[in-house]
Every structure is written in C-alpha cells, then in structure tokens.
Protein backbone atom coordinates (compact mmCIF):
# COMPACT_ATOMS: atom_id res chain seq x y z
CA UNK A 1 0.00 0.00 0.00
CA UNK A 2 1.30 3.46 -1.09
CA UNK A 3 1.95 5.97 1.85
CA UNK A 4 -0.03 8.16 0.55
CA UNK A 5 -3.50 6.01 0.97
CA UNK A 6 -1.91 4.83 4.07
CA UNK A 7 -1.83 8.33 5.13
CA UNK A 8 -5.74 8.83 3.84
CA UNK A 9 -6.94 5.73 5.77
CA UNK A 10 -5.40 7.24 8.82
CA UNK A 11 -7.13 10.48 8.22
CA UNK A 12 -10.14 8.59 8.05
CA UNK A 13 -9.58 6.37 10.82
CA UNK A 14 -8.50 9.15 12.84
CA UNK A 15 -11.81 11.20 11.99
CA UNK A 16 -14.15 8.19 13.14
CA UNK A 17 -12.45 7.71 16.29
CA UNK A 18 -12.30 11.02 17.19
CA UNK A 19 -8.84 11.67 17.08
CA UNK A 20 -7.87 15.05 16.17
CA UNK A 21 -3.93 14.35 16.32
CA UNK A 22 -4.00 11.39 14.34
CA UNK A 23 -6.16 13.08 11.62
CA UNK A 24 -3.95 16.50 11.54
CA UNK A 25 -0.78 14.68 11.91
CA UNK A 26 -1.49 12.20 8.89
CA UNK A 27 -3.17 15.58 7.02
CA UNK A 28 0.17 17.21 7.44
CA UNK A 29 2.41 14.22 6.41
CA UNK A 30 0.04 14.24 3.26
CA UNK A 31 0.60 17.69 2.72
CA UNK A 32 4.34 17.21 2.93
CA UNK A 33 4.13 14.05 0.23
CA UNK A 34 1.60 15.91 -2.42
CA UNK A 35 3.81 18.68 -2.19
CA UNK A 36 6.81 16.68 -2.61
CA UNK A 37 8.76 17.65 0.42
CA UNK A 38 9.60 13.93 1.09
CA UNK A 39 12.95 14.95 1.82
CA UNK A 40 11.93 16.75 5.33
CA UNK A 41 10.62 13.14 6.05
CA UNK A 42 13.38 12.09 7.80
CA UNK A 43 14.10 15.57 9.25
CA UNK A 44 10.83 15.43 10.54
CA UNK A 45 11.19 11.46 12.39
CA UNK A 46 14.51 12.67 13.40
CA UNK A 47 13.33 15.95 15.15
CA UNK A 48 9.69 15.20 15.47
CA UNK A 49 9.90 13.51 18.85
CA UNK A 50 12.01 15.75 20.30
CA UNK A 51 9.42 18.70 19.26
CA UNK A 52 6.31 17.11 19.96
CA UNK A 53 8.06 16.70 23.88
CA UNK A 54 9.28 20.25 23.92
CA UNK A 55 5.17 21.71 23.61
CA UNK A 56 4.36 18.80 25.82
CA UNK A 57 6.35 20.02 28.65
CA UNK A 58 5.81 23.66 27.44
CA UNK A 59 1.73 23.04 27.96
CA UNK A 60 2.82 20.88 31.30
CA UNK A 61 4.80 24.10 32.73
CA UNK A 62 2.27 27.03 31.58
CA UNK A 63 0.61 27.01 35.27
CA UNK A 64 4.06 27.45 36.99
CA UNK A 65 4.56 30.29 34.02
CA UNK A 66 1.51 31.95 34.88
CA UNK A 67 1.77 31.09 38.50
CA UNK A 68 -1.51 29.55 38.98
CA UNK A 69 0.45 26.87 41.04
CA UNK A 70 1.86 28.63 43.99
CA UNK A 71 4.44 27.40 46.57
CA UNK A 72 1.95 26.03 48.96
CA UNK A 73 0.64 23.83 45.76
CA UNK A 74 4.51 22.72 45.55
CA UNK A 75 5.05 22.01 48.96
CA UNK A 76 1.61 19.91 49.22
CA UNK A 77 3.52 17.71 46.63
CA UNK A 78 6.29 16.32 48.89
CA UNK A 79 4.00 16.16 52.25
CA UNK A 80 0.76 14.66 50.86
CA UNK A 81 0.40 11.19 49.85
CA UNK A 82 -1.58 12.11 46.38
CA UNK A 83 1.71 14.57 45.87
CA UNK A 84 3.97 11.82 46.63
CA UNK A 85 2.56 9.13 44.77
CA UNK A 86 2.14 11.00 42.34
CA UNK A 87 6.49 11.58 42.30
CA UNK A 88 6.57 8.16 41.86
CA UNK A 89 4.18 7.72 39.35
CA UNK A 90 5.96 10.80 37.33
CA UNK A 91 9.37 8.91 38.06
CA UNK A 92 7.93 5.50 37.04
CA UNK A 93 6.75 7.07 33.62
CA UNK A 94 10.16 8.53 32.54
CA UNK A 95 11.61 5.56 33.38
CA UNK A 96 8.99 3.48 31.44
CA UNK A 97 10.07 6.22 28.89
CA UNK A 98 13.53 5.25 28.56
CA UNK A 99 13.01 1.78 28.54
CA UNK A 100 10.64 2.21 25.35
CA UNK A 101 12.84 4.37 23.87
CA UNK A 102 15.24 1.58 24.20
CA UNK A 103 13.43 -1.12 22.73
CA UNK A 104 12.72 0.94 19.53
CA UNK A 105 15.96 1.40 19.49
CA UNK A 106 16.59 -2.03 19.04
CA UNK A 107 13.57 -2.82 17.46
CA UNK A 108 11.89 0.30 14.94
CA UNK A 109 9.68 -2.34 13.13
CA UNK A 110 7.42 -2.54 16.64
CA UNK A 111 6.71 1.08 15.79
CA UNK A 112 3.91 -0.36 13.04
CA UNK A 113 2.17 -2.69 16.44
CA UNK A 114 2.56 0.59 18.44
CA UNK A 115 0.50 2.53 15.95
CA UNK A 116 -2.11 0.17 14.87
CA UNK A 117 -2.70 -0.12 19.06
CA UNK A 118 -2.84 3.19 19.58
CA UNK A 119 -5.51 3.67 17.10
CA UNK A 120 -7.12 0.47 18.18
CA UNK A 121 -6.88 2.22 21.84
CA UNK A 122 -8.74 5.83 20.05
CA UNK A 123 -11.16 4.20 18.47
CA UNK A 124 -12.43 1.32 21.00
CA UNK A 125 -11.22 2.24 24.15
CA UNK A 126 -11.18 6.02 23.60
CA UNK A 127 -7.82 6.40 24.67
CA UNK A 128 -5.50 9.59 23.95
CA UNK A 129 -2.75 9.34 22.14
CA UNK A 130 0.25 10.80 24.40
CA UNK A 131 3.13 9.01 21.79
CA UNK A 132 5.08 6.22 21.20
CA UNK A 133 7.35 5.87 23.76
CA UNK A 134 5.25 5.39 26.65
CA UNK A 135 3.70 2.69 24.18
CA UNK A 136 6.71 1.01 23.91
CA UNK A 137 7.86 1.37 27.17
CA UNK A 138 4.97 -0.83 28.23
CA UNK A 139 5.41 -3.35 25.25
CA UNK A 140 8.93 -3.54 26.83
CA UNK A 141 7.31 -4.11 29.96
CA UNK A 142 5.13 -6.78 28.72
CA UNK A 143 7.63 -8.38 26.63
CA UNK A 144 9.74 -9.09 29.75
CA UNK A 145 6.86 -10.34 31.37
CA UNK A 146 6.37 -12.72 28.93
CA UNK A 147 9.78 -13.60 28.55
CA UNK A 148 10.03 -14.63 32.13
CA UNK A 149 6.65 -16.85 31.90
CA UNK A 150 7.11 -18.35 28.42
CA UNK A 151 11.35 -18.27 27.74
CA UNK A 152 12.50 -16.41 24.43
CA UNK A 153 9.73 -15.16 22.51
CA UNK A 154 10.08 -14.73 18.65
C-alpha cells in the first residue's frame, strides 16, 4: 500500500475515532508528500519527537509560568500522599520512557504494532494518544513479562 493512501486511511480512521492528532498529523504528512517535500521526512522522524516533547512540557509548565500553582501547591507535593505518589508515578513514567525508547531502538519495526494499538486504543477504548514511547515502554514491559513466563519469545 502506497503511503499516501496509508496516510488517507489514517485520516479517516483518525476522523471516526475522534482523534484530532491522528487526523492532523497524517493531514500534514500528506501535505508534505503531495507537495513533494519527502525529503523533510526524515528531518521530521529525526526531530519530530524531540518537538512534539518540547510543547508537551511547554503546555505541562504554563501554570508554573503563569503562576496559577503557587508554593503552597509545591510544597503539598512532597507532604501529601496524592503529591507523593504522584512523584513516583511521574518517576515511574520517565523511566517506562527510557526503557521504550530503548526497545525501539533495538527494534523500529514494533513502531507499526505501536500505531495500529494506539488507534485500536482511540477508536475502541477512547484512549488519547500521548506518543510512542510510553507505548513502547509498556510493550517492553510486557515483553519481559512474557519472557520470564514463556522463555524467548520470537
């Protein structure tokens, strides 16, 4: 299948399950191929990520910028048990992070099962899409699991 009706079944598929950054992401792509920019492709993979995760913290930090969370609210993080569980949780997730950043590392093609689940996850489960890596730091997760209970898996 050509990308580009690859890219138009995403569109769709993002559009019937509700997904607004599957549909504008896979508009955009399109964009980029009918204009025949494919060049920026890998630009884009390369430096995509790293992007995406720079207005994902910027959105994250906002409050502190306009200091709707005050000292009080940062103190109440290391002396209540929702603020300190929350620390862990935050520290479990980069972790989780690494570790799936890791595995497509050694393993891109899991990239295409990471997709195709996260869509799967839109559309059925209506789940949001927060990227790949936390994706694949729970495959990795998973995959050890199962490696412990069933041996080498492959």
């Amino acid at each position: 299948m050509n990308g580009e009706l690859l890219l138009l079944l995403l569109i769709i598929v993002g559009m019937i399950g509700r997904s607004p950054i599957i549909t504008t992401a896979a508009c955009i792509l399109l964009v980029v191929k009918l204009i025949h920019l494919e060049r920026y492709l890998p630009t884009i993979e390369r430096r995509g990520l790293e992007l995406g995760l720079l207005f994902l913290t910027m959105g994250v930090l906002v409050p502190f910028a306009s200091e709707r969370i005050s000292t009080k609210d940062i103190a109440a993080v290391f002396t209540s048990w929702p603020g300190i569980i929350a620390l862990i949780g935050g520290a479990i997730a980069t972790y989780m992070n690494g570790k799936g950043l890791d595995l497509l590392k050694i393993d891109p093609q899991l990239i295409v099962g990471l997709v195709i689940g996260s869509i799967f996850g839109i559309i059925f489960m209506r789940g949001i899409p927060v990227g790949p890596l936390m994706a694949a730091g729970i495959t990795a997760l998973l995959l050890k699991i199962a490696t412990f209970l069933f041996g080498k898996i492959h």
